[in-house]
Structure formats: C-alpha cells, structure tokens
PDB file of N, CA and C in Angstrom:
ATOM      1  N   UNK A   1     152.797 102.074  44.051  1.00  0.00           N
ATOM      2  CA  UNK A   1     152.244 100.952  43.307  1.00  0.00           C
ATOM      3  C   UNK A   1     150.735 101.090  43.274  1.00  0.00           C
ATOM      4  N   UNK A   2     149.988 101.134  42.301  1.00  0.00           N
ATOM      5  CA  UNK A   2     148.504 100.950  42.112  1.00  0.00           C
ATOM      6  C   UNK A   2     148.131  99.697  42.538  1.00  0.00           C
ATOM      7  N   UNK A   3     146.980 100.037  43.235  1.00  0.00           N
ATOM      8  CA  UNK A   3     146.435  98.762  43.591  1.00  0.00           C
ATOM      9  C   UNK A   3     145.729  97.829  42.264  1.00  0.00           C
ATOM     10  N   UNK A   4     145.442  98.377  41.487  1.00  0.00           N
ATOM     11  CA  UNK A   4     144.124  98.060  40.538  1.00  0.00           C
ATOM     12  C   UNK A   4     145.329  97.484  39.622  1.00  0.00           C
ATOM     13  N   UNK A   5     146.641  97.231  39.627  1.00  0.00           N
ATOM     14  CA  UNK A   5     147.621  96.823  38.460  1.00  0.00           C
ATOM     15  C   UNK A   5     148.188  95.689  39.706  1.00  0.00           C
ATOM     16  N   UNK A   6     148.175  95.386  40.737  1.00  0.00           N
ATOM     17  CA  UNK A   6     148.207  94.470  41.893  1.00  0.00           C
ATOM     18  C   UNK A   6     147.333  93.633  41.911  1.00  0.00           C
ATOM     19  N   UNK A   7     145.980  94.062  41.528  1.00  0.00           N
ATOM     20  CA  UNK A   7     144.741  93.068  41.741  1.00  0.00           C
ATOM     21  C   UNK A   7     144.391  92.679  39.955  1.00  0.00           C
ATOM     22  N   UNK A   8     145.349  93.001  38.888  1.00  0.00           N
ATOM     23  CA  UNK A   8     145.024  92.667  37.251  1.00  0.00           C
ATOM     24  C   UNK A   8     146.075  91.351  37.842  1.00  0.00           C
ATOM     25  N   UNK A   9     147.346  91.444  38.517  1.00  0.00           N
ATOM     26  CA  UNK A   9     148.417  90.454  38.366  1.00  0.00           C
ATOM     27  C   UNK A   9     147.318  88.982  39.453  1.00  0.00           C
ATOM     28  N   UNK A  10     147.284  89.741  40.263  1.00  0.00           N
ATOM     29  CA  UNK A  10     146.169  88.445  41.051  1.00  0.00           C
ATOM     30  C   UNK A  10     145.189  88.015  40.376  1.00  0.00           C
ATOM     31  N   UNK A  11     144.327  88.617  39.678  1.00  0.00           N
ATOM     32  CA  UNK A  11     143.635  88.153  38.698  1.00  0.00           C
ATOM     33  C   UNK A  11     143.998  86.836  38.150  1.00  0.00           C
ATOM     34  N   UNK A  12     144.806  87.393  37.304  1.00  0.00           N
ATOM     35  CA  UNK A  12     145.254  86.713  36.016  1.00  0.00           C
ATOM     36  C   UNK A  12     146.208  85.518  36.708  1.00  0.00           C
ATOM     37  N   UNK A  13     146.721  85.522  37.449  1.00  0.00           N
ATOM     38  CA  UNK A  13     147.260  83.972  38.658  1.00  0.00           C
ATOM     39  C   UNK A  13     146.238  83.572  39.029  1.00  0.00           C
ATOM     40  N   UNK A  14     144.991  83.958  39.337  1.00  0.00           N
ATOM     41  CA  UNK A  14     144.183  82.890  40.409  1.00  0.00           C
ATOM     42  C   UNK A  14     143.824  82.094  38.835  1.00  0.00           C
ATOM     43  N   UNK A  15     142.942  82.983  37.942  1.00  0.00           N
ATOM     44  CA  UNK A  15     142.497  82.225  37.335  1.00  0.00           C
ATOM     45  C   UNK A  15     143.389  81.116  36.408  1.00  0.00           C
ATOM     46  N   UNK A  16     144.718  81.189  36.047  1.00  0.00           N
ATOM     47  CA  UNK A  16     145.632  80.207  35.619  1.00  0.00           C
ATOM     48  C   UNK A  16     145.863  79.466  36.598  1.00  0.00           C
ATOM     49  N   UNK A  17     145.776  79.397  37.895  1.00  0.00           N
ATOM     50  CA  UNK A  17     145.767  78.636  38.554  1.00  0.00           C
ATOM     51  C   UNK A  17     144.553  77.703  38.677  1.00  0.00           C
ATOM     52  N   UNK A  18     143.254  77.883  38.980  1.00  0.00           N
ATOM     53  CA  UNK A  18     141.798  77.197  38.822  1.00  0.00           C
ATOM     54  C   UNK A  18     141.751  76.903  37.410  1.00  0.00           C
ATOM     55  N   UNK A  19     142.059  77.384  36.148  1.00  0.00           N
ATOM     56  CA  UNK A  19     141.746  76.463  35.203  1.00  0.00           C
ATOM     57  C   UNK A  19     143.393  75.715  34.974  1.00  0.00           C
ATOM     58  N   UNK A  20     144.194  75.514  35.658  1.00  0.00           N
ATOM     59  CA  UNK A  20     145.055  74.461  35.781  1.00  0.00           C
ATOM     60  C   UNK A  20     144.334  73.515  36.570  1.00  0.00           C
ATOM     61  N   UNK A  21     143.456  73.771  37.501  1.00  0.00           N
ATOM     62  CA  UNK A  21     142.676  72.616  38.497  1.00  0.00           C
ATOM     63  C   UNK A  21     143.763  72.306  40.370  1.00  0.00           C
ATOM     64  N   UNK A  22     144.350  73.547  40.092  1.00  0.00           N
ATOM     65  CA  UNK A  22     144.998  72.789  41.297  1.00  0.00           C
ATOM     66  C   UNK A  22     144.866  73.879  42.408  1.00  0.00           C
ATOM     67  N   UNK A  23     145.420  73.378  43.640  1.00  0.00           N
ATOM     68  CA  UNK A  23     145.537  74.421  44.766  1.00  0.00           C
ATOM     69  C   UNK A  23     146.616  75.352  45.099  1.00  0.00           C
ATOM     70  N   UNK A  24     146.503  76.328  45.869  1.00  0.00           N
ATOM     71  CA  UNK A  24     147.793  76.897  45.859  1.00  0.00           C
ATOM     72  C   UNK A  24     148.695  76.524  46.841  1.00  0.00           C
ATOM     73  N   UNK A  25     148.605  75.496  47.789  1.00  0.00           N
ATOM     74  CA  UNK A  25     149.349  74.524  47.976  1.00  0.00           C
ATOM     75  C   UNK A  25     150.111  73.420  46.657  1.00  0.00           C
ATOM     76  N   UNK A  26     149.558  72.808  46.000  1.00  0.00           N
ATOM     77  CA  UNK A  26     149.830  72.516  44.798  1.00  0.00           C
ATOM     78  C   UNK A  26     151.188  73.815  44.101  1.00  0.00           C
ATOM     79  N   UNK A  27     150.677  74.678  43.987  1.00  0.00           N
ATOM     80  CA  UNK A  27     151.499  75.322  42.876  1.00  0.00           C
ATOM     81  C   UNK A  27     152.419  75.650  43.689  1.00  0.00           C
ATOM     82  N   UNK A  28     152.492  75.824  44.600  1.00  0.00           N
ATOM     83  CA  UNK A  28     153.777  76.384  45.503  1.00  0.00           C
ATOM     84  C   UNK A  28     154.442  74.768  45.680  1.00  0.00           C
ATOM     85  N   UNK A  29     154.355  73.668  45.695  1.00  0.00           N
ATOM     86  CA  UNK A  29     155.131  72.514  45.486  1.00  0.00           C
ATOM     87  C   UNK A  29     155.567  72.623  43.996  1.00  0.00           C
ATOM     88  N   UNK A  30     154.906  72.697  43.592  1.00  0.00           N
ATOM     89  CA  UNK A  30     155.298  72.653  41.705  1.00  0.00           C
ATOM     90  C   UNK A  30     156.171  73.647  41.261  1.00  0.00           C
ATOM     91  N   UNK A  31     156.192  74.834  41.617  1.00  0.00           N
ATOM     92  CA  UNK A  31     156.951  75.994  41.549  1.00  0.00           C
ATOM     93  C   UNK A  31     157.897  76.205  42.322  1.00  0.00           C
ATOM     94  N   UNK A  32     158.284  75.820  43.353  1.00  0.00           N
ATOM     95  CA  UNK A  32     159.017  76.176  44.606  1.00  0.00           C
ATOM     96  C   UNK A  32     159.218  77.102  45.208  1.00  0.00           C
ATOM     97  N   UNK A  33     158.017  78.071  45.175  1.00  0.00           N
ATOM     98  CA  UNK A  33     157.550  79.058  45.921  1.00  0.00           C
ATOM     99  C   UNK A  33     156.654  78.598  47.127  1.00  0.00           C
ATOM    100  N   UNK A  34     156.903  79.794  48.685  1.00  0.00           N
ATOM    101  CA  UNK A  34     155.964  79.318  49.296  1.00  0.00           C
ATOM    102  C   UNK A  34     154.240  79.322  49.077  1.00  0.00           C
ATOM    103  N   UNK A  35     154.156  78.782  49.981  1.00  0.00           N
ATOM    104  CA  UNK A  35     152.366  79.140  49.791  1.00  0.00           C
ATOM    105  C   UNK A  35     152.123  80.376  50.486  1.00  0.00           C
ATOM    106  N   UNK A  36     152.692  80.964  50.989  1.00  0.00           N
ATOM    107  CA  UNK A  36     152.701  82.594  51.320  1.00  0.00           C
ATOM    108  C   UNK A  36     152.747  83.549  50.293  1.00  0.00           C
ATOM    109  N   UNK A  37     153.835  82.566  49.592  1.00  0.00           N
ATOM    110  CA  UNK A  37     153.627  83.725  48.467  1.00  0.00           C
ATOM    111  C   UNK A  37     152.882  84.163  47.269  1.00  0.00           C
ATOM    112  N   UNK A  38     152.276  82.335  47.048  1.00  0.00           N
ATOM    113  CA  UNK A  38     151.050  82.290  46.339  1.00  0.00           C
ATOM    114  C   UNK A  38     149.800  82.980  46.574  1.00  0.00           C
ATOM    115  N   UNK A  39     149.904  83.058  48.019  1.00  0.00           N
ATOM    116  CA  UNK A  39     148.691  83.883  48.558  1.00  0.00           C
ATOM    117  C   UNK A  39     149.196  85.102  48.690  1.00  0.00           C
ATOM    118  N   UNK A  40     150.052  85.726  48.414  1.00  0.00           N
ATOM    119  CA  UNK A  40     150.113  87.443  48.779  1.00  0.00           C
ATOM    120  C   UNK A  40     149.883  87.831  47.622  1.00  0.00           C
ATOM    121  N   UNK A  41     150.393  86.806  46.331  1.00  0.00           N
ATOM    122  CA  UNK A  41     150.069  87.198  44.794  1.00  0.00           C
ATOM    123  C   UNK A  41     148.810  87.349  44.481  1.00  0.00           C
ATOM    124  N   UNK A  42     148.389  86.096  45.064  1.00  0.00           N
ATOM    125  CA  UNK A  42     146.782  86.191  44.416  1.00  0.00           C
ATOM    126  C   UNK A  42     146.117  87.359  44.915  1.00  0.00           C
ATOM    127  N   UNK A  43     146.510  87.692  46.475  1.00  0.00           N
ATOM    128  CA  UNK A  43     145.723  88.655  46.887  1.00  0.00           C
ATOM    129  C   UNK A  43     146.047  89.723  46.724  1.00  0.00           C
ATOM    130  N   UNK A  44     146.442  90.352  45.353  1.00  0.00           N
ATOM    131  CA  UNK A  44     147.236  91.490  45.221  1.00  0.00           C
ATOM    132  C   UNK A  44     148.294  91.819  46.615  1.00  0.00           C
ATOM    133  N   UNK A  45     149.082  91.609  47.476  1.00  0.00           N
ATOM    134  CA  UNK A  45     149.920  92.050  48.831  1.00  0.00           C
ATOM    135  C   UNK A  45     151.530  92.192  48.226  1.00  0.00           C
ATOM    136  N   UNK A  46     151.532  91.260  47.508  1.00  0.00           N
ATOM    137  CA  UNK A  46     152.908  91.458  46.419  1.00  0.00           C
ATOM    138  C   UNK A  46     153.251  92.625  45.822  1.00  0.00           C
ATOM    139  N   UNK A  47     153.974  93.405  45.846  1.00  0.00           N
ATOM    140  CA  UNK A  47     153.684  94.958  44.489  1.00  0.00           C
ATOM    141  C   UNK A  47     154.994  94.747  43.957  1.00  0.00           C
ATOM    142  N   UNK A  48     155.998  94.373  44.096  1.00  0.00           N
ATOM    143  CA  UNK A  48     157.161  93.651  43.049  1.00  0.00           C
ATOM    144  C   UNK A  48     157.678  92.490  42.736  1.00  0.00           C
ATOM    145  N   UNK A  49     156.712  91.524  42.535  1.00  0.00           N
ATOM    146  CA  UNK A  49     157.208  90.100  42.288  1.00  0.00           C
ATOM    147  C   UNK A  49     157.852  90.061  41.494  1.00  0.00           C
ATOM    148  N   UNK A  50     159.136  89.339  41.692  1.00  0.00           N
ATOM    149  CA  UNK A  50     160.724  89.292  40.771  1.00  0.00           C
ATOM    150  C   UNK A  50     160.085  88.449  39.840  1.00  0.00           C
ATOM    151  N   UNK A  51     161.025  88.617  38.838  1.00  0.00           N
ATOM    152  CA  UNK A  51     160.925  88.410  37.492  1.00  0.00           C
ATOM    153  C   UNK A  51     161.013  86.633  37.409  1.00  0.00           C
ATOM    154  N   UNK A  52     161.553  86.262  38.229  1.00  0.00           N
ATOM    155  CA  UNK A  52     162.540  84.952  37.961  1.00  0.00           C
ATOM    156  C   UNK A  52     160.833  83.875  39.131  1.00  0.00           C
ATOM    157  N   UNK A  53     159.945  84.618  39.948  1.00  0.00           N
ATOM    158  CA  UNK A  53     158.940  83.899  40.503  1.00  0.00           C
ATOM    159  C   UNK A  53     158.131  84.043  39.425  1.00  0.00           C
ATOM    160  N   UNK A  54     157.879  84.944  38.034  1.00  0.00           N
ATOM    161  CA  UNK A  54     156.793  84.784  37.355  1.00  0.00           C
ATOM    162  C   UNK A  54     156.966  83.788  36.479  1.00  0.00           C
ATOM    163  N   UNK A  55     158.133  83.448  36.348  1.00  0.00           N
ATOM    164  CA  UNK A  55     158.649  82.437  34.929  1.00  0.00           C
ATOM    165  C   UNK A  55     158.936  81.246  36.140  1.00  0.00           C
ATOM    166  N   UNK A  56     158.606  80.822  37.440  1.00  0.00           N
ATOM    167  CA  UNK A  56     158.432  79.449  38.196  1.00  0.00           C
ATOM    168  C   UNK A  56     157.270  79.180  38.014  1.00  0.00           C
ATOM    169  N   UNK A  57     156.027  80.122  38.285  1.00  0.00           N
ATOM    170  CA  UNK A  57     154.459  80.259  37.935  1.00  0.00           C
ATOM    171  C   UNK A  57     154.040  79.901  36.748  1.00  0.00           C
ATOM    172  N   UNK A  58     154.882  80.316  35.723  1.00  0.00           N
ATOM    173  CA  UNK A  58     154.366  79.984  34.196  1.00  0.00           C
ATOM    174  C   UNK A  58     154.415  78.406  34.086  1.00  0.00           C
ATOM    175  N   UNK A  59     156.212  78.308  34.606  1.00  0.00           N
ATOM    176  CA  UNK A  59     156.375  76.941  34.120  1.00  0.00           C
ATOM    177  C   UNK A  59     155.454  76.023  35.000  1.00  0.00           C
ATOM    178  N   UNK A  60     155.284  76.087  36.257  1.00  0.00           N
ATOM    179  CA  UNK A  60     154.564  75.513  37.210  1.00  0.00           C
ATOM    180  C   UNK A  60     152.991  75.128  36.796  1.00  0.00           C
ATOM    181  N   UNK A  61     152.521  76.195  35.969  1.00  0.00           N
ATOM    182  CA  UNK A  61     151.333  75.858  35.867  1.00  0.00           C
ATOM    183  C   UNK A  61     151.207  75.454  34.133  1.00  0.00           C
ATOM    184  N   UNK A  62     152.397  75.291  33.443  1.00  0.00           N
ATOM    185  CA  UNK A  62     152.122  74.920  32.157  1.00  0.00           C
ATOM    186  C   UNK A  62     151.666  75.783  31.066  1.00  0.00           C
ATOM    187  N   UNK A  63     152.101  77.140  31.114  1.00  0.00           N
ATOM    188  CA  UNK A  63     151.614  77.940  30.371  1.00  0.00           C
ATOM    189  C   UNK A  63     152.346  78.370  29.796  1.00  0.00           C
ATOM    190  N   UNK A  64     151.666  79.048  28.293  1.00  0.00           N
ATOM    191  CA  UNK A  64     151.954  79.454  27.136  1.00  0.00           C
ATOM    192  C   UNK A  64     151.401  80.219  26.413  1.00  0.00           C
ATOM    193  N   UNK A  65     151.925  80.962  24.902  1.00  0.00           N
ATOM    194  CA  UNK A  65     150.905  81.332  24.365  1.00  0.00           C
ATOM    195  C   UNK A  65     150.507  82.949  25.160  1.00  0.00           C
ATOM    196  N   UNK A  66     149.122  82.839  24.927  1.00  0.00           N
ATOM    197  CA  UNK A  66     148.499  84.155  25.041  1.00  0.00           C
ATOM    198  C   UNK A  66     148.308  84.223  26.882  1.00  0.00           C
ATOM    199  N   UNK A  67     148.252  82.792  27.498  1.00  0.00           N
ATOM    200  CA  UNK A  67     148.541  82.453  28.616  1.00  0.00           C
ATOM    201  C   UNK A  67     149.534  83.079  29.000  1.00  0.00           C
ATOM    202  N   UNK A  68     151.082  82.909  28.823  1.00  0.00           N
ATOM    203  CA  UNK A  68     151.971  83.112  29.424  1.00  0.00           C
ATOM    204  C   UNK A  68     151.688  84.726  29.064  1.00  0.00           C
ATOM    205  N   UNK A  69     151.905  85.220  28.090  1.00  0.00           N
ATOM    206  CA  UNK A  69     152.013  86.631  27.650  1.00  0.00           C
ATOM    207  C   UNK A  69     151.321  87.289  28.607  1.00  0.00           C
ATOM    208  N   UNK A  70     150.131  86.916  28.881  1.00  0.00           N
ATOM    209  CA  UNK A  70     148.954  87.767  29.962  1.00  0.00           C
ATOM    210  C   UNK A  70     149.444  87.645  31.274  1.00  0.00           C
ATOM    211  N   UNK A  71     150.330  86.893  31.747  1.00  0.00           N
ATOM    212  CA  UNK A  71     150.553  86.568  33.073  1.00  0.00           C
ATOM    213  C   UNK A  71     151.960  87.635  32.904  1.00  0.00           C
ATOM    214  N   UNK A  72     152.659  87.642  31.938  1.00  0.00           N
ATOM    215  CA  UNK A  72     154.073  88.142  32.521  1.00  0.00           C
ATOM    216  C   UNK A  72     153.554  89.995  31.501  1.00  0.00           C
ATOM    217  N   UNK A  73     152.507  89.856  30.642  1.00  0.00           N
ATOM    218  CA  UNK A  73     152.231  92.068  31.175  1.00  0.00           C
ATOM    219  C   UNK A  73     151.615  92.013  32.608  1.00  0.00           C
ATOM    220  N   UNK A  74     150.711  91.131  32.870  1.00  0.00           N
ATOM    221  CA  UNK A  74     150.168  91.991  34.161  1.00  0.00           C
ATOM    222  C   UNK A  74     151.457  92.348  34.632  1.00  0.00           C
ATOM    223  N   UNK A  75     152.687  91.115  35.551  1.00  0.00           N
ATOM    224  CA  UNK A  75     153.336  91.695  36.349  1.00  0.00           C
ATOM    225  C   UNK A  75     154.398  92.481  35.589  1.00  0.00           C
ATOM    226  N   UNK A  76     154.988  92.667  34.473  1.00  0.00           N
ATOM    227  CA  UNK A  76     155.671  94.006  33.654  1.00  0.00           C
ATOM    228  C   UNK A  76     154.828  95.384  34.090  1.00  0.00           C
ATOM    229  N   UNK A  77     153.513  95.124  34.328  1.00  0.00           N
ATOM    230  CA  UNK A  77     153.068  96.830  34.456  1.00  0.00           C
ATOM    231  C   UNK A  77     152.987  96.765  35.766  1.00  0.00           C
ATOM    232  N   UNK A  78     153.225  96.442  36.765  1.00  0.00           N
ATOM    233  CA  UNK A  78     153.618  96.651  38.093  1.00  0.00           C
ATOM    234  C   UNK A  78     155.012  96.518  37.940  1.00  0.00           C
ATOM    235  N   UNK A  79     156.038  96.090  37.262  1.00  0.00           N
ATOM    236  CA  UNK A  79     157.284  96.446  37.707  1.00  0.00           C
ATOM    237  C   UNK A  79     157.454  97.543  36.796  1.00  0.00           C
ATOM    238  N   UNK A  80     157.474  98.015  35.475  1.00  0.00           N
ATOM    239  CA  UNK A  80     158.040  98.927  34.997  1.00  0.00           C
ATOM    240  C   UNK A  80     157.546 100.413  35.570  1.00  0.00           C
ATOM    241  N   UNK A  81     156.561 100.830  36.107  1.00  0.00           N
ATOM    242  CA  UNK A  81     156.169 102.106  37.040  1.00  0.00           C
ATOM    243  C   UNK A  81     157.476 102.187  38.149  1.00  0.00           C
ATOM    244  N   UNK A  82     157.655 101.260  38.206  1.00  0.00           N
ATOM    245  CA  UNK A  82     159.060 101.339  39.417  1.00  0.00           C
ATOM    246  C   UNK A  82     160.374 100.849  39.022  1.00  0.00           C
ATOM    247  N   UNK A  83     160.616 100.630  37.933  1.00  0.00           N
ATOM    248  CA  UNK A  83     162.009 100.370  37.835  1.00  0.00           C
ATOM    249  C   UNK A  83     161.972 100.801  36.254  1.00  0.00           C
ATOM    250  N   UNK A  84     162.198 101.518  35.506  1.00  0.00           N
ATOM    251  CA  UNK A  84     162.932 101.675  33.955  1.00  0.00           C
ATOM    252  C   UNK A  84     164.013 100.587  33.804  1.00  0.00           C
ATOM    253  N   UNK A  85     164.679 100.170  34.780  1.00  0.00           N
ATOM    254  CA  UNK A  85     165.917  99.470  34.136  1.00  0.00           C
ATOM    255  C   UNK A  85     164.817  97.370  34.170  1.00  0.00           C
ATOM    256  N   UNK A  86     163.992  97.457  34.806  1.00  0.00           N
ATOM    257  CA  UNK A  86     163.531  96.282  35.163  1.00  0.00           C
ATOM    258  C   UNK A  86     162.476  96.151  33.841  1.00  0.00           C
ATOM    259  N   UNK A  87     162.008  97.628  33.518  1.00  0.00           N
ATOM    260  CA  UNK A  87     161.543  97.362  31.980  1.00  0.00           C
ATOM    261  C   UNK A  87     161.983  96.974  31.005  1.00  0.00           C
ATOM    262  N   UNK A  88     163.516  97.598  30.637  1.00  0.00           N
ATOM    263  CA  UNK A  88     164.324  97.217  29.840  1.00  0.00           C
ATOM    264  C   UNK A  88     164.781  95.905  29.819  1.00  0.00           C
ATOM    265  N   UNK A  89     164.611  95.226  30.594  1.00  0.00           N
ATOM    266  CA  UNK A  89     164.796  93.461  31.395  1.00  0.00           C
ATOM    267  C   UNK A  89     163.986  93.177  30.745  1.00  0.00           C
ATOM    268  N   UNK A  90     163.003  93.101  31.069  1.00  0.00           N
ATOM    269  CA  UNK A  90     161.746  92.192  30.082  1.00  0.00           C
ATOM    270  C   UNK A  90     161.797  92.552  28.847  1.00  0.00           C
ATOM    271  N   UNK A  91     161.962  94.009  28.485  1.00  0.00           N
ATOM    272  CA  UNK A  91     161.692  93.917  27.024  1.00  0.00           C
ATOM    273  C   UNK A  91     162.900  93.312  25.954  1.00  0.00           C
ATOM    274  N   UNK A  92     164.345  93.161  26.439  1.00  0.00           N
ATOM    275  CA  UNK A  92     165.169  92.619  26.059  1.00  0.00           C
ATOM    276  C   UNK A  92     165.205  90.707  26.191  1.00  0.00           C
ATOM    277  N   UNK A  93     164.842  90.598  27.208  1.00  0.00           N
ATOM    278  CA  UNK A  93     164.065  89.080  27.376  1.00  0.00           C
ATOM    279  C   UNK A  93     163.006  88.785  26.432  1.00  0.00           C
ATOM    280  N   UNK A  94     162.337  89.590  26.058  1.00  0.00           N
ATOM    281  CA  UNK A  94     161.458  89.010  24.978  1.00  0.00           C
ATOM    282  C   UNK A  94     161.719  88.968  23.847  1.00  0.00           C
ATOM    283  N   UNK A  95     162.099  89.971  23.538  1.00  0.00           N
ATOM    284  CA  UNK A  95     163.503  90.243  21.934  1.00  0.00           C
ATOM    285  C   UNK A  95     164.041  88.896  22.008  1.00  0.00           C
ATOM    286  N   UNK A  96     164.507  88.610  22.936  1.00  0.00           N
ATOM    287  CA  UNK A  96     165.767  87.357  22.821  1.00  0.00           C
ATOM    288  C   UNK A  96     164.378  86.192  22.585  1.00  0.00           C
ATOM    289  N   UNK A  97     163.725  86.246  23.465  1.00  0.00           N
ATOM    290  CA  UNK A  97     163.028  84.884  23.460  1.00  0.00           C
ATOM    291  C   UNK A  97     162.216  84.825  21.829  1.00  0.00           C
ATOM    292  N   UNK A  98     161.733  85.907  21.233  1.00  0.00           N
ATOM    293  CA  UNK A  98     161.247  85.878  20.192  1.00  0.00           C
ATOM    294  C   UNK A  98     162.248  85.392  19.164  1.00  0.00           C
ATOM    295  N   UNK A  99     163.442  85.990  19.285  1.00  0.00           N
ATOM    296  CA  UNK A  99     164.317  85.464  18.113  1.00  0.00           C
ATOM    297  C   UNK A  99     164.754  83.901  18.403  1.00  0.00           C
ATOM    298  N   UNK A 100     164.599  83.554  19.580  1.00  0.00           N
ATOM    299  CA  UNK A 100     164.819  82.016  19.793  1.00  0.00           C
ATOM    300  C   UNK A 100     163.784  81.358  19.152  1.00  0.00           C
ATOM    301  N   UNK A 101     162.500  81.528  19.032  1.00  0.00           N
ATOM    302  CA  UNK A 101     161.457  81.020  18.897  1.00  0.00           C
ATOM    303  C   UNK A 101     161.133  81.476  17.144  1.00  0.00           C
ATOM    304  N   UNK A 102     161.375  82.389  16.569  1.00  0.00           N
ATOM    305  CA  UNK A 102     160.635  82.379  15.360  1.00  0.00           C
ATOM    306  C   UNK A 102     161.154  83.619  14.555  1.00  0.00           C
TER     307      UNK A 102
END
C-alpha cells in the first residue's frame, strides 16, 4: 500500500469532516464507526477501509456531488492496487448508481 494514496484518503476525510464543523467523536456517533477508526483514517493507519465504512462517512457527514465522488476515488485507489475484484465492486456500484440517478 502507498503511503501517499493513504494520506490523499486522510486528506480528503479530515477536510469533509472540518468543513462539516464537527469532531471526530461526532462523526463516529453519526456514522457508527469507532473513534479509532476515525482516527486511523484520518491518519492515513487504515490501508483497506471497506467499502461499506466509506458510504457510513459519506452519509454521516452529508455528502454529495463532487464531495462524495472525491471521498470514495481517494479510497478506490487504495483498494483497487490490492484487490481487481474490489475494483470491479465499485465500478459496477457506480454503473448501477448512475443509472439509478440519471
């Protein structure tokens, strides 16, 4: 796992998290993730966060748009280096979600 595709996914969580305004106590109540895990994310320590904690994060913090999209490539390019079949997951999830949507 690259670190520098670990610290784009922490990135892009801290700051959806601070311009949501809340703590990561906060988002780990809102999401139902621990606050351990909020903090291993932010601090890049995570290198395969499941698919199903990035879409608690989205919804948790209210995001959408170019928002959500940026939050779920960062963590797609840390999972697809390690899984081909976990690529094919998302990219079939988005197919679907696009044809739901428009």
């Amino acid at each position: 796992m690259d670190s520098r595709r670990a610290e784009e996914l922490a990135a892009v969580l801290r700051e959806l998290r601070e311009q949501a305004g809340i703590t990561q106590e906060e988002l780990a109540d809102r999401s139902g993730l621990s606050i351990r895990t909020i903090s291993d994310l932010e601090r890049g320590r995570t290198t395969t966060p499941q698919r199903r904690s990035i879409e608690l994060l989205a919804d948790a913090l209210c995001v959408d748009g170019d928002s959500l999209e940026q939050l779920q490539q960062a963590a797609r390019r840390r999972s697809v280096a390690q899984c081909p079949a976990c690529s094919a997951r998302w990219q079939l999830d988005e197919l679907v979600r696009r044809e739901k949507h428009g």
